[in-house]
Every structure is written in C-alpha cells, then in structure tokens.
PDB file of N, CA and C in Angstrom:
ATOM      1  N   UNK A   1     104.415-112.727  72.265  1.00  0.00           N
ATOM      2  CA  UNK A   1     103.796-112.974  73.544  1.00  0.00           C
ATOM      3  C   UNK A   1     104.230-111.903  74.534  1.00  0.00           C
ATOM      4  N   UNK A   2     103.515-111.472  75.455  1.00  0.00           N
ATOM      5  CA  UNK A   2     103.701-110.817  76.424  1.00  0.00           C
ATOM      6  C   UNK A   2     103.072-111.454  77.492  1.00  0.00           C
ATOM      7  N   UNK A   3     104.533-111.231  78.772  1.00  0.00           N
ATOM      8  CA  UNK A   3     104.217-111.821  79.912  1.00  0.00           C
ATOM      9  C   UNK A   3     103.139-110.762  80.907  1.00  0.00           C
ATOM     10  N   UNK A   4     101.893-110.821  81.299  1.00  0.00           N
ATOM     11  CA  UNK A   4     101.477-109.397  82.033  1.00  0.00           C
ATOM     12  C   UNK A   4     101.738-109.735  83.207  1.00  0.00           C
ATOM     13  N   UNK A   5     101.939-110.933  83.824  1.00  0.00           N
ATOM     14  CA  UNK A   5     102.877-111.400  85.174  1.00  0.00           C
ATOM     15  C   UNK A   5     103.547-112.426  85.555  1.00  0.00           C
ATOM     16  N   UNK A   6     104.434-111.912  86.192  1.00  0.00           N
ATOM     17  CA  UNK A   6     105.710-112.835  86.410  1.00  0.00           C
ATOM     18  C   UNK A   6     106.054-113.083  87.932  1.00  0.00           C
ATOM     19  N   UNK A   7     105.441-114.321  88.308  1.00  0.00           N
ATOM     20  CA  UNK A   7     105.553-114.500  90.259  1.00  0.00           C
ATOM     21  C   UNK A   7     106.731-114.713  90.097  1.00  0.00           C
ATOM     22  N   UNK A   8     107.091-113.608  91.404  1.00  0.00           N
ATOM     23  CA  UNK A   8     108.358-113.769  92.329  1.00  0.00           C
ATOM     24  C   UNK A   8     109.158-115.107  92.783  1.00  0.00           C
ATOM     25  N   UNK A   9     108.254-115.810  93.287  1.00  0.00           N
ATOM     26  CA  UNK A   9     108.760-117.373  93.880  1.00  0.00           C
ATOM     27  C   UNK A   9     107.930-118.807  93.190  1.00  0.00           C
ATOM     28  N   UNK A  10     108.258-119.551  92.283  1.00  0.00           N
ATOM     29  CA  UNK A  10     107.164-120.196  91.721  1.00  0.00           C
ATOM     30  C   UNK A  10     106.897-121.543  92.758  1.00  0.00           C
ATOM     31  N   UNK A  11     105.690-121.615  92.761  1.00  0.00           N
ATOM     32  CA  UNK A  11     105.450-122.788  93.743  1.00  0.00           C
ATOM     33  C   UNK A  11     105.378-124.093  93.347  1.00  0.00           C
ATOM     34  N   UNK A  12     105.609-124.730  93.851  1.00  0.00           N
ATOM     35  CA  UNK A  12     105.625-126.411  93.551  1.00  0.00           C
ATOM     36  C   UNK A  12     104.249-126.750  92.931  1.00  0.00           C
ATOM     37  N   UNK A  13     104.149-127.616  92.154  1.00  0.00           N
ATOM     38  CA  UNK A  13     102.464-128.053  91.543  1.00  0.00           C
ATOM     39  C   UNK A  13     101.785-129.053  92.508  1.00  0.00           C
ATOM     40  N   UNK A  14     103.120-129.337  93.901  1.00  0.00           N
ATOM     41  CA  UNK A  14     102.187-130.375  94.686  1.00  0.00           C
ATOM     42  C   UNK A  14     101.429-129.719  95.791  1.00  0.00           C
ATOM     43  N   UNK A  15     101.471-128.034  95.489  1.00  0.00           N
ATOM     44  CA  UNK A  15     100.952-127.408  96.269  1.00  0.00           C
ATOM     45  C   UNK A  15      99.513-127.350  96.165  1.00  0.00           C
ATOM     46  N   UNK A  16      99.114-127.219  95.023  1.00  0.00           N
ATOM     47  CA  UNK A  16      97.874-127.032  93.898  1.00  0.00           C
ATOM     48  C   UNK A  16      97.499-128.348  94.003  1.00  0.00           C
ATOM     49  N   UNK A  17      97.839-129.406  93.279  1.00  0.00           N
ATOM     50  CA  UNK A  17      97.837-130.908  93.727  1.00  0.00           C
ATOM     51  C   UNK A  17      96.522-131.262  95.182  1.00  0.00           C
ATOM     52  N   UNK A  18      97.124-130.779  95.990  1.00  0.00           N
ATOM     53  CA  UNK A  18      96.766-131.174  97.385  1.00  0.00           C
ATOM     54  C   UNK A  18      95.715-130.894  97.901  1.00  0.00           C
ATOM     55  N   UNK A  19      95.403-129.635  97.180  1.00  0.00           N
ATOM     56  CA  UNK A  19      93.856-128.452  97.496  1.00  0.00           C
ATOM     57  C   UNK A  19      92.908-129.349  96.707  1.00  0.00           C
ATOM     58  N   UNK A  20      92.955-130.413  95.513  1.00  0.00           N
ATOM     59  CA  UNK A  20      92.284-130.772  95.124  1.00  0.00           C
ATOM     60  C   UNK A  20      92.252-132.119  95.276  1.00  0.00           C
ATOM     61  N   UNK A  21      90.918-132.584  95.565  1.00  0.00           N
ATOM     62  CA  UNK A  21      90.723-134.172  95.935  1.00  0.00           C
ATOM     63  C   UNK A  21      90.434-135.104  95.065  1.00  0.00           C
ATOM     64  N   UNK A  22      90.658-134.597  93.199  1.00  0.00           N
ATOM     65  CA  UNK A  22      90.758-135.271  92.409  1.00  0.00           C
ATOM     66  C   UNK A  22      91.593-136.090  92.220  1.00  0.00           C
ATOM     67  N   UNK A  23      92.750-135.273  92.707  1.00  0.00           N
ATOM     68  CA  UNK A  23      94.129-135.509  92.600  1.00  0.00           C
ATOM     69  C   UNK A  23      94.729-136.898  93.612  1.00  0.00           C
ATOM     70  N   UNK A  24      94.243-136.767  94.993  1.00  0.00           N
ATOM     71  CA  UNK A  24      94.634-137.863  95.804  1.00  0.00           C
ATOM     72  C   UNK A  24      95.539-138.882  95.416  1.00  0.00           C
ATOM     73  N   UNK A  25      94.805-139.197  94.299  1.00  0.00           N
ATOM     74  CA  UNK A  25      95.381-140.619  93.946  1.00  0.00           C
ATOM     75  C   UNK A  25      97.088-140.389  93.496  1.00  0.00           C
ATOM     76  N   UNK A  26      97.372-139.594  93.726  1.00  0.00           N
ATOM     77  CA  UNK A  26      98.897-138.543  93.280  1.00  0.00           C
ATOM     78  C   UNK A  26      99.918-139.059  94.235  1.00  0.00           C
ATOM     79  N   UNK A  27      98.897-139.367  95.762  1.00  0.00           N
ATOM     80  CA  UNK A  27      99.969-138.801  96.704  1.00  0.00           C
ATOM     81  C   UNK A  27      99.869-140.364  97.465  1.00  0.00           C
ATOM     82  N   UNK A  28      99.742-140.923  96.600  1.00  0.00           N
ATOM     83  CA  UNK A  28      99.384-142.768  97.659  1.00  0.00           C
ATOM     84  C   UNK A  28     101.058-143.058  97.309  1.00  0.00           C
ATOM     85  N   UNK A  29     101.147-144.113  98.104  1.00  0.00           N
ATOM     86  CA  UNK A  29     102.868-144.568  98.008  1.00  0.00           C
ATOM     87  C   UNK A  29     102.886-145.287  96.532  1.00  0.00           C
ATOM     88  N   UNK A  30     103.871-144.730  95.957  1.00  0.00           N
ATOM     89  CA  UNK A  30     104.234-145.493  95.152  1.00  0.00           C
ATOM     90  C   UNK A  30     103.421-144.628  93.306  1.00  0.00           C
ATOM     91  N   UNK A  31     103.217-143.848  94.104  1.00  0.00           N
ATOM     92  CA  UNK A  31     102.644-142.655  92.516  1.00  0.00           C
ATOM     93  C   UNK A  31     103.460-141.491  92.610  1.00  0.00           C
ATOM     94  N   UNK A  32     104.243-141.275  93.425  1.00  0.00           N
ATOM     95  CA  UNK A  32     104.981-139.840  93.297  1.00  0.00           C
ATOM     96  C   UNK A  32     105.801-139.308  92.162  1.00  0.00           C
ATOM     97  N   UNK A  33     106.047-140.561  91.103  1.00  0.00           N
ATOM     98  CA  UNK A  33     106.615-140.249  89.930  1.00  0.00           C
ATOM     99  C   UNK A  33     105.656-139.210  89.089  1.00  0.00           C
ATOM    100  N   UNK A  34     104.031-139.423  89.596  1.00  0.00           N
ATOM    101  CA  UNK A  34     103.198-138.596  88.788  1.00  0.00           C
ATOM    102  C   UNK A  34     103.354-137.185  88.960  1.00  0.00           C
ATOM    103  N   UNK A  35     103.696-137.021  90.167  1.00  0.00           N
ATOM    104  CA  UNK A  35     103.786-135.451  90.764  1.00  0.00           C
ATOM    105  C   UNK A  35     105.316-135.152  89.905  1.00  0.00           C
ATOM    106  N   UNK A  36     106.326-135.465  90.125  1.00  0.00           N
ATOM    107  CA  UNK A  36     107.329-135.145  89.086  1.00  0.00           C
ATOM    108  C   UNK A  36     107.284-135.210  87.556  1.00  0.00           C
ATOM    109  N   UNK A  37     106.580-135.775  87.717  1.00  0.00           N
ATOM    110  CA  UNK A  37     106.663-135.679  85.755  1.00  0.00           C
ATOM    111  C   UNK A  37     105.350-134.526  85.456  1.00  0.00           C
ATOM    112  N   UNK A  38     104.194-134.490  86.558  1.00  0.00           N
ATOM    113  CA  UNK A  38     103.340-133.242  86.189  1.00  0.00           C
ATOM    114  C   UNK A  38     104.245-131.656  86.556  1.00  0.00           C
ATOM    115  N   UNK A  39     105.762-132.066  87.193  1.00  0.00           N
ATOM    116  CA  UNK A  39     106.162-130.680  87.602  1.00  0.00           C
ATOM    117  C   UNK A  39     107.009-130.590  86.297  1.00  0.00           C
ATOM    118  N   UNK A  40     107.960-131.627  85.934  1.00  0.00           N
ATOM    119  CA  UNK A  40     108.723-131.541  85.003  1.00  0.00           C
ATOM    120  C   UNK A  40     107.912-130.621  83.513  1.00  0.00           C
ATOM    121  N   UNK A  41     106.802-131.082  83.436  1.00  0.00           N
ATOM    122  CA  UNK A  41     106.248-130.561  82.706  1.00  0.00           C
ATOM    123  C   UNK A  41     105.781-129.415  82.362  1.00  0.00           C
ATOM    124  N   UNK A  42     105.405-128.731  83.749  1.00  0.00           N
ATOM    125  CA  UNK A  42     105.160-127.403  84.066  1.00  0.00           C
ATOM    126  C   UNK A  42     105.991-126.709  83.585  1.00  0.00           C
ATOM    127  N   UNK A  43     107.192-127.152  84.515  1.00  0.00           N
ATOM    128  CA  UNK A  43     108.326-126.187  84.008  1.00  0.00           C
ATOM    129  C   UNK A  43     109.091-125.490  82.700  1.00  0.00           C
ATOM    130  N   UNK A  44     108.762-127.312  81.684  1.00  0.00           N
ATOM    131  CA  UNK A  44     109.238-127.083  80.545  1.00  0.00           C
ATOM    132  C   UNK A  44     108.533-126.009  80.011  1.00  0.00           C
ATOM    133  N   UNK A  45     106.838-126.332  79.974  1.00  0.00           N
ATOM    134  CA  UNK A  45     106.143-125.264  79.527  1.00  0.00           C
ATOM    135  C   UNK A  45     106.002-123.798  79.926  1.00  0.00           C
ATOM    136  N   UNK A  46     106.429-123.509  81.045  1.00  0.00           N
ATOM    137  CA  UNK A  46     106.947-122.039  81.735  1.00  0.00           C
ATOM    138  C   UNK A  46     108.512-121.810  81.198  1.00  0.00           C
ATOM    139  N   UNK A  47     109.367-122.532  80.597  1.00  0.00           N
ATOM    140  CA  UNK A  47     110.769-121.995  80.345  1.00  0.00           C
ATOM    141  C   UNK A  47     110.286-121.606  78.722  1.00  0.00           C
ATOM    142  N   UNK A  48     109.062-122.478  78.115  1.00  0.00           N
ATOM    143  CA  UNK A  48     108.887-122.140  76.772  1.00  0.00           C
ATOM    144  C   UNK A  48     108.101-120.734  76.305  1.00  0.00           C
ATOM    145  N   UNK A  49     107.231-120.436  77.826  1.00  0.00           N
ATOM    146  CA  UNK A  49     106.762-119.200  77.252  1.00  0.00           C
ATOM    147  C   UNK A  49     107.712-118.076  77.626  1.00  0.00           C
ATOM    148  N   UNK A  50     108.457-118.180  78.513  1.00  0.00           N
ATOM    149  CA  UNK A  50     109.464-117.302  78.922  1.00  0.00           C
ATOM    150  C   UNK A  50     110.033-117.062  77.429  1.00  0.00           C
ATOM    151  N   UNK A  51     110.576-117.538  76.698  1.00  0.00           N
ATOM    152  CA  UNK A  51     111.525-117.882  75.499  1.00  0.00           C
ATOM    153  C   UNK A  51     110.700-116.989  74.645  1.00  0.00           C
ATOM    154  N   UNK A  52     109.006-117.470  74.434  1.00  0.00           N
ATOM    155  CA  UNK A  52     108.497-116.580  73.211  1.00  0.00           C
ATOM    156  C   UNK A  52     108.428-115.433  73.905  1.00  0.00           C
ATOM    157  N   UNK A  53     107.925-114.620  74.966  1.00  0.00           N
ATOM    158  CA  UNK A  53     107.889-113.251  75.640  1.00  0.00           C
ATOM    159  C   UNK A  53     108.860-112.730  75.327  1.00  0.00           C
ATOM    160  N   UNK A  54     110.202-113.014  75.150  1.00  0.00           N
ATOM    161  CA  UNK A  54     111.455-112.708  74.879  1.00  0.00           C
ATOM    162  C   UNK A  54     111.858-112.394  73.776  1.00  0.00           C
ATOM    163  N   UNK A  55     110.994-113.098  72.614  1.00  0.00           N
ATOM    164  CA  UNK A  55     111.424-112.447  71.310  1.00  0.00           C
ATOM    165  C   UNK A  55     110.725-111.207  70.841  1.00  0.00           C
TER     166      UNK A  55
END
C-alpha cells in the first residue's frame, strides 16, 4: 500500500457527521455512544492502513 496523503491534523468524524442530515439521529440525547464507536472505528481502520503503507 501506498499512502499518496497523509493530513496534518485528523478531524473528528462528528465533524463530517453534522454536514449531513442523514446522520441527525447521531446527535439526539442519549445516541452519542454512536458517534464514538463510528470514531473508534475510524481510527482503528486508519492505524491499520498506516501499518500496511509501512511494510
């Protein structure tokens, strides 16, 4: 794998989240576990391609 870019500052997914009004239902009281477990996820999958770029 090759990375062809690599952002400087990575942004939160509740940033992205918010621009879209599919999403809403994300941000009602009592769903915010969804927004963490959609970031947790992100991340894992951004530390995993980091890992293959690397070999």
């Amino acid at each position: 794998y090759i990375l062809s870019y690599k952002p400087r500052n990575k942004l939160p997914v509740e940033e992205y989240l918010k621009m879209q009004g599919r999403f809403a239902h994300m941000f009602k009281p009592g769903n915010e576990w969804m927004i963490e477990e959609v970031q947790k996820e992100v991340d894992r999958n951004w530390e995993e391609l980091l890992k293959l770029a690397e070999m």
